[in-house]
Protein backbone atom coordinates (compact mmCIF):
# COMPACT_ATOMS: atom_id res chain seq x y z
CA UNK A 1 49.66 141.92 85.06
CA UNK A 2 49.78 142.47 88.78
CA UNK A 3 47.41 140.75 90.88
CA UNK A 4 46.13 137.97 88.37
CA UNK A 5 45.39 134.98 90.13
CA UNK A 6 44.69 131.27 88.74
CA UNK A 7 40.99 130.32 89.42
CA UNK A 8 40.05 126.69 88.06
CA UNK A 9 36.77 126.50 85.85
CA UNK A 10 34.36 126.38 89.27
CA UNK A 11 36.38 129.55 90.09
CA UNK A 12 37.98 128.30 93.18
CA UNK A 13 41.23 129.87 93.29
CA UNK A 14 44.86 127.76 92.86
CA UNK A 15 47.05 128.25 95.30
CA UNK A 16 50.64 128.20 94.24
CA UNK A 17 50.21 129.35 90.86
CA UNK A 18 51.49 132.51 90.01
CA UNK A 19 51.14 134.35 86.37
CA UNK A 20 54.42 135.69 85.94
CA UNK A 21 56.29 136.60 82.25
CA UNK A 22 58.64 134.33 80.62
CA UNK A 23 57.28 131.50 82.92
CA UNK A 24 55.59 128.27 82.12
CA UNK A 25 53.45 126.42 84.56
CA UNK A 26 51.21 123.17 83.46
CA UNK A 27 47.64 123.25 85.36
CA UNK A 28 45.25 120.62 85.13
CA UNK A 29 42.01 121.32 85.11
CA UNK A 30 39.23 118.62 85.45
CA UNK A 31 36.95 118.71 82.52
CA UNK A 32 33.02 117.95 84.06
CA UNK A 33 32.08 116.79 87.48
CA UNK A 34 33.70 113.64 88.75
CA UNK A 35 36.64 113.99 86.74
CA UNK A 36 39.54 112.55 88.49
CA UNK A 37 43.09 114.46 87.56
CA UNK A 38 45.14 112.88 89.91
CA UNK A 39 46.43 108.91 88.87
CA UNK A 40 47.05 106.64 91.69
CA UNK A 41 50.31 104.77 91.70
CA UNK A 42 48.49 101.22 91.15
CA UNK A 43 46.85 102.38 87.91
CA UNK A 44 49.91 104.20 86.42
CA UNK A 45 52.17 101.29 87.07
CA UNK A 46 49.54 98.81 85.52
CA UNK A 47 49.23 101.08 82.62
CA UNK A 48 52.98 101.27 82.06
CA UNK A 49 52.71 97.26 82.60
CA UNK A 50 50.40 96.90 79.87
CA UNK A 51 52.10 99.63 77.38
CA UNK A 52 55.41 97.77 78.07
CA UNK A 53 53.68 94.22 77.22
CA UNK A 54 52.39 95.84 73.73
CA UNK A 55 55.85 97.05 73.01
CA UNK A 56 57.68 93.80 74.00
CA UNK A 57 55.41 91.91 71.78
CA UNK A 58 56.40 94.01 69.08
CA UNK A 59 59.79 93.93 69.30
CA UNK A 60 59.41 89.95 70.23
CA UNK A 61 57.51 89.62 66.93
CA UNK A 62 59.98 91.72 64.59
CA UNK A 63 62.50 89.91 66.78
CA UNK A 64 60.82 86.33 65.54
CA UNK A 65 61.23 87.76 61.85
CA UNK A 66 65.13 88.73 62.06
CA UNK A 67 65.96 85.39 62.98
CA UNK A 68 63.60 84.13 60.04
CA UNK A 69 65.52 85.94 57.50
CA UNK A 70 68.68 85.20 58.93
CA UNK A 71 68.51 81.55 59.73
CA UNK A 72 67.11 81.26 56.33
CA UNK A 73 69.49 83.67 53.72
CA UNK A 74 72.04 84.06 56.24
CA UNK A 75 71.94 87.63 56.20
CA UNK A 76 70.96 90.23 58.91
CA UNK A 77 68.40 92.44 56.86
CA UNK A 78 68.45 96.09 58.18
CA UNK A 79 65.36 96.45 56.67
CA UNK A 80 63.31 94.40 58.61
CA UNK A 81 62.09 97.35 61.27
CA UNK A 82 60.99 99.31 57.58
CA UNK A 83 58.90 95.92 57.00
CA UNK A 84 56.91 96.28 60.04
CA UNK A 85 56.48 99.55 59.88
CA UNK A 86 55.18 98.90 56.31
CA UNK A 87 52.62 96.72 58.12
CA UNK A 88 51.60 99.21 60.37
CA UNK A 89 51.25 101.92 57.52
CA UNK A 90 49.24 99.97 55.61
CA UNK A 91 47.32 98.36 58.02
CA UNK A 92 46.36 102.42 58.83
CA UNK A 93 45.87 103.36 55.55
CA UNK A 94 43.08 100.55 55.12
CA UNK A 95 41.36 101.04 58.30
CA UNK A 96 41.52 104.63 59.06
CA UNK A 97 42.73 106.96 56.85
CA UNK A 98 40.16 109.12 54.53
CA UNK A 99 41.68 107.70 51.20
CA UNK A 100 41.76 104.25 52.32
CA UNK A 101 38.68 101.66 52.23
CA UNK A 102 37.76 101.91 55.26
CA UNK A 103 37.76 98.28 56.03
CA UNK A 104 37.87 97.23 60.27
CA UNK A 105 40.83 96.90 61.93
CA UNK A 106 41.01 92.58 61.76
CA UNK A 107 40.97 93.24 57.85
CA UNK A 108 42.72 95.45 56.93
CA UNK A 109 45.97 94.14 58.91
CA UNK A 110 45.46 90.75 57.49
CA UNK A 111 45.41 92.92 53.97
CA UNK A 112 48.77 94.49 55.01
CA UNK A 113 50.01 90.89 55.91
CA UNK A 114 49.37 89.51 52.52
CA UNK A 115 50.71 92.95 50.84
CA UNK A 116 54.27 93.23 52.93
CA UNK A 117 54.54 89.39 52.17
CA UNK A 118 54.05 90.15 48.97
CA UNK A 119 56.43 92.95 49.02
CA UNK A 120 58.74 90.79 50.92
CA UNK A 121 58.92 87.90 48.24
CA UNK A 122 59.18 90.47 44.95
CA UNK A 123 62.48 92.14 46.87
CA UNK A 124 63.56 88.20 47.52
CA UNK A 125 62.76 87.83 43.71
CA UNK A 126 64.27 91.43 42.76
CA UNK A 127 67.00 92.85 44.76
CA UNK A 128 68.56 89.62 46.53
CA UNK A 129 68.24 86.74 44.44
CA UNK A 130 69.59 88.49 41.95
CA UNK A 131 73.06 89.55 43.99
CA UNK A 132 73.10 85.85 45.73
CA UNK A 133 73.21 84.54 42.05
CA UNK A 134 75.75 87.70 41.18
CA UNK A 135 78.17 86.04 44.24
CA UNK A 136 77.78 89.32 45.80
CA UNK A 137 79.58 88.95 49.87
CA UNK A 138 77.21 88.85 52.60
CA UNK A 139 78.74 92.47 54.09
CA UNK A 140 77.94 94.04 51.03
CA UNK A 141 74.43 92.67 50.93
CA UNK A 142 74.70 94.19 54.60
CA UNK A 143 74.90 97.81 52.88
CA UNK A 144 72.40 97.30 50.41
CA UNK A 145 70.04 96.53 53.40
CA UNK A 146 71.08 99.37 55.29
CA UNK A 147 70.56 101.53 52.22
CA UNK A 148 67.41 100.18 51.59
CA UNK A 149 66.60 100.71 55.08
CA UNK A 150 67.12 104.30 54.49
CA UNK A 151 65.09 104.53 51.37
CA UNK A 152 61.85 102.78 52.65
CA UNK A 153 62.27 105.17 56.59
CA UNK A 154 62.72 107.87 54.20
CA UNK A 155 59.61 107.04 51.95
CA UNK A 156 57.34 106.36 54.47
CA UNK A 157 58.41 109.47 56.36
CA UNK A 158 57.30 111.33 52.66
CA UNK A 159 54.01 109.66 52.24
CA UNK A 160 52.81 109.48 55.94
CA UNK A 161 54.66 111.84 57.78
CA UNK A 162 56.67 111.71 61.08
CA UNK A 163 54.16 112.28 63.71
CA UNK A 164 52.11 109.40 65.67
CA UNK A 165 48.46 108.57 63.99
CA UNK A 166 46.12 106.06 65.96
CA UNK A 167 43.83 103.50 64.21
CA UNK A 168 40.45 104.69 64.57
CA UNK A 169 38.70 101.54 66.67
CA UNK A 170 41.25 101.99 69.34
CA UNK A 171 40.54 105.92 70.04
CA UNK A 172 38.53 107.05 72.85
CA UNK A 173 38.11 110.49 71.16
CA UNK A 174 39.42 112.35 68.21
């Protein structure tokens, strides 16, 4: 309507924002006294720093297991990104999700260590000792991996869904 003006939650008015139709506009309003909206350069950058640091050490560590695999079986394993994810999933499941356990965060991702090794060794004992023995070429153990890179994304998209779920202990709020 006409006339409408923004007012913040102390009811000072916002300058510069205008209610219009078909428009979108993000405000921020601070939520309780104090609260700080605006983010000075320093602290966003060191943020980003430490966000990128978690990341890299991530990819360093799946990285670490790539070269593993292939200095070991001599084949480049598509998989491997659907074996730390099934880390992370079940690491999740035993620390924070209503059906699991419950156990804290140290435990239950040493659990999901011991589990994806043990899900690493029966597809060792399963799917590729079984085509190394067959004399099956490296490139087409290549596509079973990508395939059964598929089928794991695929099956963990299923059972835990696409969307981003934070372990409990490491959540300011819910």
């Amino acid at each position: 309507p006409e006339g409408v003006t923004m007012r913040d939650p102390s009811g000072s008015t916002l300058d510069g924002i205008v209610v219009q139709a078909n428009r979108q506009r993000t405000v921020l309003f601070p939520l309780g006294e104090g609260t700080d909206v605006s983010s000075s350069t320093v602290k966003r950058v060191g943020g980003l720093f430490v966000g990128g640091l978690k990341l890299g050490a991530v990819i360093a560590l799946s990285a670490v297991g790539l070269s593993l695999i292939y200095a070991v079986t001599g084949l480049v394993n598509f998989a491997q990104g659907e074996m730390v994810t099934l880390g992370a999933v079940l690491t999740y499941y035993f620390s924070t999700s209503s059906a699991g356990p419950g156990f804290g965060l140290i435990l239950a991702g040493a659990v999901a260590v011991a589990l994806g090794a043990a899900f690493g060794w029966a597809q060792d004992r399963g799917l590729w000792r079984p085509l190394r023995k067959g004399g099956m070429g490296v490139v087409s153990m290549m596509v079973v991996s990508i395939g059964l890179s598929f089928a794991l994304r695929y099956l963990f998209l299923v059972m835990f869904g696409g969307t981003r779920k934070l372990y409990d202990e490491y959540t300011g709020q819910s």
